[in-house]
C-alpha atoms as a PDB file:
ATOM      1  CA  UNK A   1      73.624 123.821  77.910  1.00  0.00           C
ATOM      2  CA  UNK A   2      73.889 127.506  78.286  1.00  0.00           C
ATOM      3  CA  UNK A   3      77.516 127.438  79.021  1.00  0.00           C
ATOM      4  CA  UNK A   4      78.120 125.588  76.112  1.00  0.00           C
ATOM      5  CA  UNK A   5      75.762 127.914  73.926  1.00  0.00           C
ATOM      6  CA  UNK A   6      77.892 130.841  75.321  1.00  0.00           C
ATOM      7  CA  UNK A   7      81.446 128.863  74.583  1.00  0.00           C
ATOM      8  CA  UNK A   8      80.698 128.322  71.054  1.00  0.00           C
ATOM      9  CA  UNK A   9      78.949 131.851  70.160  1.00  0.00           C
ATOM     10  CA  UNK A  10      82.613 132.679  71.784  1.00  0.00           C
ATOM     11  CA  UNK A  11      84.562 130.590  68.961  1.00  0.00           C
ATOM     12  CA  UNK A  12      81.786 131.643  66.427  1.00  0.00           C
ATOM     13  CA  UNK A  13      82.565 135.235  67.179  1.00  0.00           C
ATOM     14  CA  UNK A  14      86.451 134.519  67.216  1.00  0.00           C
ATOM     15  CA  UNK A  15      86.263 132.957  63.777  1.00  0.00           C
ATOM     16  CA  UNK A  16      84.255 135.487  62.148  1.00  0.00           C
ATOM     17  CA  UNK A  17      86.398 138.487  63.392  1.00  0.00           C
ATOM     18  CA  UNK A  18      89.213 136.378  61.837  1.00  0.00           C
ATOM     19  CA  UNK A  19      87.557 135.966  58.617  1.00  0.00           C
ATOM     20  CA  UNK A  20      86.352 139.377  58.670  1.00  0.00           C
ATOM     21  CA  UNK A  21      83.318 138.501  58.049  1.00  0.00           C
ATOM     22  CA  UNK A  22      80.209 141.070  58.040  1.00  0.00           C
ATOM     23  CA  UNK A  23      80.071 143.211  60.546  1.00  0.00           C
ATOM     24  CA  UNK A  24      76.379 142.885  60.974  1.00  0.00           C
ATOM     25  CA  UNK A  25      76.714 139.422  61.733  1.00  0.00           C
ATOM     26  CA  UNK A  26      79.465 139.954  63.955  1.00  0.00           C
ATOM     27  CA  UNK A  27      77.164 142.601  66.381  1.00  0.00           C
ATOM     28  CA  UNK A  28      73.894 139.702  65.990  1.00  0.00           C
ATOM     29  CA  UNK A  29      76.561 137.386  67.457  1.00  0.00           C
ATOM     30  CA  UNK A  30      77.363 139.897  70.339  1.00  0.00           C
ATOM     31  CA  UNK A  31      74.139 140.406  70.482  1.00  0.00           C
ATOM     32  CA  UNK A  32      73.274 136.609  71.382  1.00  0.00           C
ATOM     33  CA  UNK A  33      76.165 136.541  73.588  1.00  0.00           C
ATOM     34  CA  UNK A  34      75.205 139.193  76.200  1.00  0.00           C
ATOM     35  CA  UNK A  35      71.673 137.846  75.703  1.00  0.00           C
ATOM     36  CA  UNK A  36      72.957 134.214  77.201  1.00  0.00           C
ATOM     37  CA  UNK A  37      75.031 135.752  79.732  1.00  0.00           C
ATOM     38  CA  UNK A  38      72.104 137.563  80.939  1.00  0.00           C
ATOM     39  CA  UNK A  39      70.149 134.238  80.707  1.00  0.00           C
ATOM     40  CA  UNK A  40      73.249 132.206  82.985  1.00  0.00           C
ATOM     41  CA  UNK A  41      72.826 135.297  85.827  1.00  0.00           C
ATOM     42  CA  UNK A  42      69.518 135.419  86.253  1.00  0.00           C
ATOM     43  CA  UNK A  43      69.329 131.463  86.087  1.00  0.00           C
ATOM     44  CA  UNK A  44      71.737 131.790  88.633  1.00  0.00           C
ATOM     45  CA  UNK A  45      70.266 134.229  90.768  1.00  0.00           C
ATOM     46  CA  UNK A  46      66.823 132.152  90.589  1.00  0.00           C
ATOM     47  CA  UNK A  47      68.745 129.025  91.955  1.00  0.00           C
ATOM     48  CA  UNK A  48      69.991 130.990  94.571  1.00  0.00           C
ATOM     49  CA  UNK A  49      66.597 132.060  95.729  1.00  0.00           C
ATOM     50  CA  UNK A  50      65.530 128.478  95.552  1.00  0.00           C
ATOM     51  CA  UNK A  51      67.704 127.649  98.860  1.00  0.00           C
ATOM     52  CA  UNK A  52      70.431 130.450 100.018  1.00  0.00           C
ATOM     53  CA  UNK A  53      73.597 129.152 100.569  1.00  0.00           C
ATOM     54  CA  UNK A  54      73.848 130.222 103.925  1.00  0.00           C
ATOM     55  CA  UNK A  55      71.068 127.646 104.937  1.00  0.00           C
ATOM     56  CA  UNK A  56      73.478 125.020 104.107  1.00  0.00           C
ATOM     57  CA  UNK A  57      76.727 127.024 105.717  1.00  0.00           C
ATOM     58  CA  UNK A  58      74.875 128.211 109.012  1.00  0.00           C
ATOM     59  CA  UNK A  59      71.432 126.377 109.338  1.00  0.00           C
ATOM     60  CA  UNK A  60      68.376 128.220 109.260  1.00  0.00           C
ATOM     61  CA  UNK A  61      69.390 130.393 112.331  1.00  0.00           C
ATOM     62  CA  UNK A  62      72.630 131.259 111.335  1.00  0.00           C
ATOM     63  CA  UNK A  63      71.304 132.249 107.836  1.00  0.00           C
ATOM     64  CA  UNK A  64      68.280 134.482 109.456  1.00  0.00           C
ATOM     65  CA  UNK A  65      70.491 136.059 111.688  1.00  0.00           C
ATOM     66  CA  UNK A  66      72.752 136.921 108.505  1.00  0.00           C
ATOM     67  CA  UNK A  67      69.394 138.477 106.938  1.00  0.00           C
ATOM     68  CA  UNK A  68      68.711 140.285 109.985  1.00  0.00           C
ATOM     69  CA  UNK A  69      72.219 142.146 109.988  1.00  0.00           C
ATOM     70  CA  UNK A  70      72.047 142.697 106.208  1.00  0.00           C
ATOM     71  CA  UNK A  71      68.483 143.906 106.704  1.00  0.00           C
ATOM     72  CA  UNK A  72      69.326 146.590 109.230  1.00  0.00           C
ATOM     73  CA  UNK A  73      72.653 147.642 107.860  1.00  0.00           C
ATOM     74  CA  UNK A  74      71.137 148.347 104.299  1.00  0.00           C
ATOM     75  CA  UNK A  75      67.918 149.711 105.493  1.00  0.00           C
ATOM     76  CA  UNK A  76      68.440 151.448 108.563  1.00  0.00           C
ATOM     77  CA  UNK A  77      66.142 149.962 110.592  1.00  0.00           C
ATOM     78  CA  UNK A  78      66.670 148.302 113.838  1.00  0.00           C
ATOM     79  CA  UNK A  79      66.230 144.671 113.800  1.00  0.00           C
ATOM     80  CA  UNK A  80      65.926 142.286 117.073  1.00  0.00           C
ATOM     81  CA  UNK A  81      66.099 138.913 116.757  1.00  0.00           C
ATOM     82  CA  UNK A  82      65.675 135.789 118.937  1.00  0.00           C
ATOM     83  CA  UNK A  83      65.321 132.138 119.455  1.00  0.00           C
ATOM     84  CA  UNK A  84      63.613 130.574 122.254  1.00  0.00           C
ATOM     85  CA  UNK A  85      64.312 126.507 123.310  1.00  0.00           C
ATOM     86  CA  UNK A  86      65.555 125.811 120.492  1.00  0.00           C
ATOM     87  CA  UNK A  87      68.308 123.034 121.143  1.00  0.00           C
ATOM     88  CA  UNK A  88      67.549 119.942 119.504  1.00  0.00           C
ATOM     89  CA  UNK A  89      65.371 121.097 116.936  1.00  0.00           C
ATOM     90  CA  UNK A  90      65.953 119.753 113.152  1.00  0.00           C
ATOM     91  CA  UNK A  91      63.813 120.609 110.266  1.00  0.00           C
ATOM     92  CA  UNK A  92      63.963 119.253 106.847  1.00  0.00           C
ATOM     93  CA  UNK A  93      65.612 121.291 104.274  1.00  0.00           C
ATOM     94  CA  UNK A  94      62.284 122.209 102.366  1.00  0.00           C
ATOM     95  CA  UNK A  95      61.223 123.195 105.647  1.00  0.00           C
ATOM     96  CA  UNK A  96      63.732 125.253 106.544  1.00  0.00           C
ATOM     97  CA  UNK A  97      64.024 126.932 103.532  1.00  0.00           C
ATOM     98  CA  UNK A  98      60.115 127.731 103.380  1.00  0.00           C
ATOM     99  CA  UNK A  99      60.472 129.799 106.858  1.00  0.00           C
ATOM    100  CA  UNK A 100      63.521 131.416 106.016  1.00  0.00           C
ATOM    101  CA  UNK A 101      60.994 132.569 102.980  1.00  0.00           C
ATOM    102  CA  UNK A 102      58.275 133.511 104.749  1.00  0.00           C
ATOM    103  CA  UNK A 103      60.367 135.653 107.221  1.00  0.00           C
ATOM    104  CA  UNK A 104      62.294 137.084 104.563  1.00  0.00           C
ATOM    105  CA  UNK A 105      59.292 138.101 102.634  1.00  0.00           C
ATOM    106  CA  UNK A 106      57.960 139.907 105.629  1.00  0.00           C
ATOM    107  CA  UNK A 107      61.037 141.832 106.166  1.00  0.00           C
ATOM    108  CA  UNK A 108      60.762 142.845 102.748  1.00  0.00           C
ATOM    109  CA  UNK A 109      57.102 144.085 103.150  1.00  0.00           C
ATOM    110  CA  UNK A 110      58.171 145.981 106.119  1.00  0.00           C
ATOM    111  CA  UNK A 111      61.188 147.612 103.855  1.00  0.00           C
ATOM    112  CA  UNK A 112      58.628 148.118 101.214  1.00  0.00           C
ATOM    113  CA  UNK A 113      55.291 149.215 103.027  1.00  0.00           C
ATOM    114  CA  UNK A 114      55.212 150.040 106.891  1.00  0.00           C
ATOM    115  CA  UNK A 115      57.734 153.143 107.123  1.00  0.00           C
ATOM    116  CA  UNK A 116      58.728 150.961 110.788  1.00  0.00           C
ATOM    117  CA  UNK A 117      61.927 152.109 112.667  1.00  0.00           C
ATOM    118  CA  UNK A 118      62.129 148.621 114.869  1.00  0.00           C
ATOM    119  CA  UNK A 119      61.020 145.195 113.980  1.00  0.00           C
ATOM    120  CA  UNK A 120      61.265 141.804 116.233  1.00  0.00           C
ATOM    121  CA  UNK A 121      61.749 138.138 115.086  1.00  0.00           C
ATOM    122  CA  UNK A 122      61.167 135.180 117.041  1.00  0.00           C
ATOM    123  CA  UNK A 123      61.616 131.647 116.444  1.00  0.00           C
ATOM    124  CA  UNK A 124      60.570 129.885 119.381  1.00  0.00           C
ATOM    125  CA  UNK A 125      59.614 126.100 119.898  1.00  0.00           C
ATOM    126  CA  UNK A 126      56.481 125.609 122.301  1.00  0.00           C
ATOM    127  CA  UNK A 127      56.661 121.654 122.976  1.00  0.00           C
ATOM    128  CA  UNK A 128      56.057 120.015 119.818  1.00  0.00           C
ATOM    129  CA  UNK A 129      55.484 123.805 117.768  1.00  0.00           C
ATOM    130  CA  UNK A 130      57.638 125.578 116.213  1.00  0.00           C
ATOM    131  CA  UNK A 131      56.711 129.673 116.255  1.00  0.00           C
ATOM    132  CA  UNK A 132      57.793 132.287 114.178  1.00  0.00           C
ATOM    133  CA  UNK A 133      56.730 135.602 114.978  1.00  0.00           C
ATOM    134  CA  UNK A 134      57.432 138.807 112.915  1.00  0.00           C
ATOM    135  CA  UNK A 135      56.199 142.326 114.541  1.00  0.00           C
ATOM    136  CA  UNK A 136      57.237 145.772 113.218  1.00  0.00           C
ATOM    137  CA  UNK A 137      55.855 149.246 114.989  1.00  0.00           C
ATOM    138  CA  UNK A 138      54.968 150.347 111.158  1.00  0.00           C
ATOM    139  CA  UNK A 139      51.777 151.714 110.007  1.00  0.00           C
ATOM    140  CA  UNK A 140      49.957 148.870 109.374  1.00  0.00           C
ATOM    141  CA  UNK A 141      47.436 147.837 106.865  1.00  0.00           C
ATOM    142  CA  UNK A 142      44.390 145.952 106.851  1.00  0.00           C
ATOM    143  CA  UNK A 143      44.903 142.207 105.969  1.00  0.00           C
ATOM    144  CA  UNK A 144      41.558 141.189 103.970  1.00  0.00           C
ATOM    145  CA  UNK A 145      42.354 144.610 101.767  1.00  0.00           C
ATOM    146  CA  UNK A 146      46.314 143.089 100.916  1.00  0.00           C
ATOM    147  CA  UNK A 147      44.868 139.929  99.774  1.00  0.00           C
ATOM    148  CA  UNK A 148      41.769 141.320  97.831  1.00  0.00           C
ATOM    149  CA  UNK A 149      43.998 144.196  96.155  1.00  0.00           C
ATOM    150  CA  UNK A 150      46.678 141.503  94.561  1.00  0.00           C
ATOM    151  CA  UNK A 151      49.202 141.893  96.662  1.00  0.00           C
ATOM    152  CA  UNK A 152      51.498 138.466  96.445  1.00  0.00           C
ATOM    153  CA  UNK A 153      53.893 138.757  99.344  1.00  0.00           C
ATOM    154  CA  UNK A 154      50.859 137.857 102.003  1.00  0.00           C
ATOM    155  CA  UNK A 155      49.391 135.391  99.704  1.00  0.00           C
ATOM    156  CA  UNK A 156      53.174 133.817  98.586  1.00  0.00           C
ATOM    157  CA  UNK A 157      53.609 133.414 102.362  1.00  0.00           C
ATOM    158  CA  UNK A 158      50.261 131.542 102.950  1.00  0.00           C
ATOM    159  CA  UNK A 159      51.029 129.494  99.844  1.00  0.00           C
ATOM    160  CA  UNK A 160      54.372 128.379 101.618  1.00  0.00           C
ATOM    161  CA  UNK A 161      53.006 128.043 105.554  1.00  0.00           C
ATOM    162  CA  UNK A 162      49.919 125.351 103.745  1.00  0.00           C
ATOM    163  CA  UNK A 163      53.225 123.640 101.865  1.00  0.00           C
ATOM    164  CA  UNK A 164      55.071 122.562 104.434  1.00  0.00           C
ATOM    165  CA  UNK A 165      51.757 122.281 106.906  1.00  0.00           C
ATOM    166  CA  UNK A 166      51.969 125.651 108.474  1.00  0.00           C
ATOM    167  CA  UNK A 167      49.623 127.736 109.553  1.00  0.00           C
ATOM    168  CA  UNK A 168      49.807 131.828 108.499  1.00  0.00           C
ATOM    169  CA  UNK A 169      48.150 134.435 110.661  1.00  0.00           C
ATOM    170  CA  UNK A 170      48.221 138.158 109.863  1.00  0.00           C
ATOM    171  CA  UNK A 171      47.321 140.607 112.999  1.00  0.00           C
ATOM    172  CA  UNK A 172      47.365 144.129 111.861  1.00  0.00           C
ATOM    173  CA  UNK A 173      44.700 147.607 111.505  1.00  0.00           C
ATOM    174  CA  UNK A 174      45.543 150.556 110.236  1.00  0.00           C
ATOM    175  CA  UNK A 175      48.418 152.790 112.439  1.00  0.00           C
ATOM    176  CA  UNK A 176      49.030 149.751 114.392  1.00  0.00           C
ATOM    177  CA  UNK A 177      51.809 147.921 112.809  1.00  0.00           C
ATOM    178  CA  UNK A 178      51.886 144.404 112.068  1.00  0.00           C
ATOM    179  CA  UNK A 179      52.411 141.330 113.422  1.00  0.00           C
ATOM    180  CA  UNK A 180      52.939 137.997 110.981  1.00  0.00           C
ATOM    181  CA  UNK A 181      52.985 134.504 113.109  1.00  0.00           C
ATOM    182  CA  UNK A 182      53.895 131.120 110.895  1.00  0.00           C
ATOM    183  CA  UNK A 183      52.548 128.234 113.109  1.00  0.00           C
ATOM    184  CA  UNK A 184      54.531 125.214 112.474  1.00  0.00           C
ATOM    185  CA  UNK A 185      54.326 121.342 113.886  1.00  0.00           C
ATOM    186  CA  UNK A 186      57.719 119.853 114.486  1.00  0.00           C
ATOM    187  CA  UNK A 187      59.127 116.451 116.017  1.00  0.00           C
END
C-alpha cells in the first residue's frame, strides 16, 4: 500500500510539473513523497529487526557469530565467543530469534554502559538446557537500580526470556562487570 502511495504521488508529481501547475502544490507533493519513503525504510528496517536475515542464512550461531565480528570491528572491543555440545540442537524460529535478541541487547548495553575492553558469549547445552551466558569485565551496575530507574534493555530482555519460557538472571555490583545468563529448556 505504501509502494503504491509512493508510485502514484510519482505520476501525480509528473503530471503536475507537466501542467505546470502551482508550485506550492508541486513542493506539498515532494513533501508527501520523501515523507512515504521515509515511512517504506523505517517499515523496513522494523521488519528487519523482527527476525535478521542472517537467522535464516546461517542459523542462530552463524548469525551471532556475525554480530560478534560486527560488534568488535565497529566498537573496538574484543569479543570471544563459544558454543558448547551443541550438535543436534534445533530451536523454533521464535525461539531463536528471541536469544539472538536478548544477546544482542546485552552487547548493546555493554557498547552503551560498561566502558568493558573484553566480553565472552556462551551458548552451551547442559542435557536438556540450553545456556546463554554474557560476561563483560565493565564497570558494572547494580541490577534492582536498572530496573527501578526505567531502563528497558534489562526489562525488554526479561520480557523475551518469560516469552519463550526462559529464565533471565542478572549478576553484577558496582566495578565488577556483569554477567547476563538466559536459562532456556530445550528438547
Amino acid at each position: 500500500s505504501l509502494t503504491s502511495l509512493l508510485v502514484g504521488l510519482r505520476i501525480l508529481e509528473e503530471r503536475a510539473q507537466a501542467y505546470q501547475q502551482d508550485p506550492k502544490a508541486l513542493a506539498h507533493i515532494r513533501q508527501l513523497k520523501q515523507l512515504t519513503d521515509g515511512v517504506l525504510e523505517e517499515l523496513h528496517r522494523l521488519a528487519m529487526d523482527l527476525r535478521p536475515a542472517s537467522l535464516d542464512h546461517a542459523g542462530l550461531v552463524g548469525a551471532l557469530a556475525q554480530l560478534v565480528t560486527q560488534t568488535s570491528h565497529t566498537h573496538g572491543i574484543a569479543v570471544q565467543f563459544e558454543t558448547v555440545d551443541l550438535e543436534g540442537v534445533t530451536l523454533p524460529t521464535s525461539v531463536e530469534t528471541h536469544v539472538y535478541r536478548i544477546v544482542q541487547e546485552a552487547l548493546t548495553n555493554v557498547i552503551r554502559h560498561s566502558q568493558a575492553a573484553h566480553v565472552d558469549i556462551v551458548l552451551e547445552r547442559r542435557k536438556d538446557t540450553l545456556v546463554v551466558v554474557v560476561e563483560d569485565d565493565g564497570q558494572g551496575f547494580t541490577p534492582e537500580n536498572m530496573t527501578a530507574n526505567g531502563h528497558l534493555g534489562l526489562a525488554g530482555m526479561r520480557e523475551r526470556a518469560e516469552q519463550i519460557g526462559g529464565i533471565l538472571i542478572v549478576e553484577s555490583t558496582s566495578g565488577a562487570g556483569a554477567t547476563i545468563v538466559l536459562e532456556l529448556a530445550i528438547r
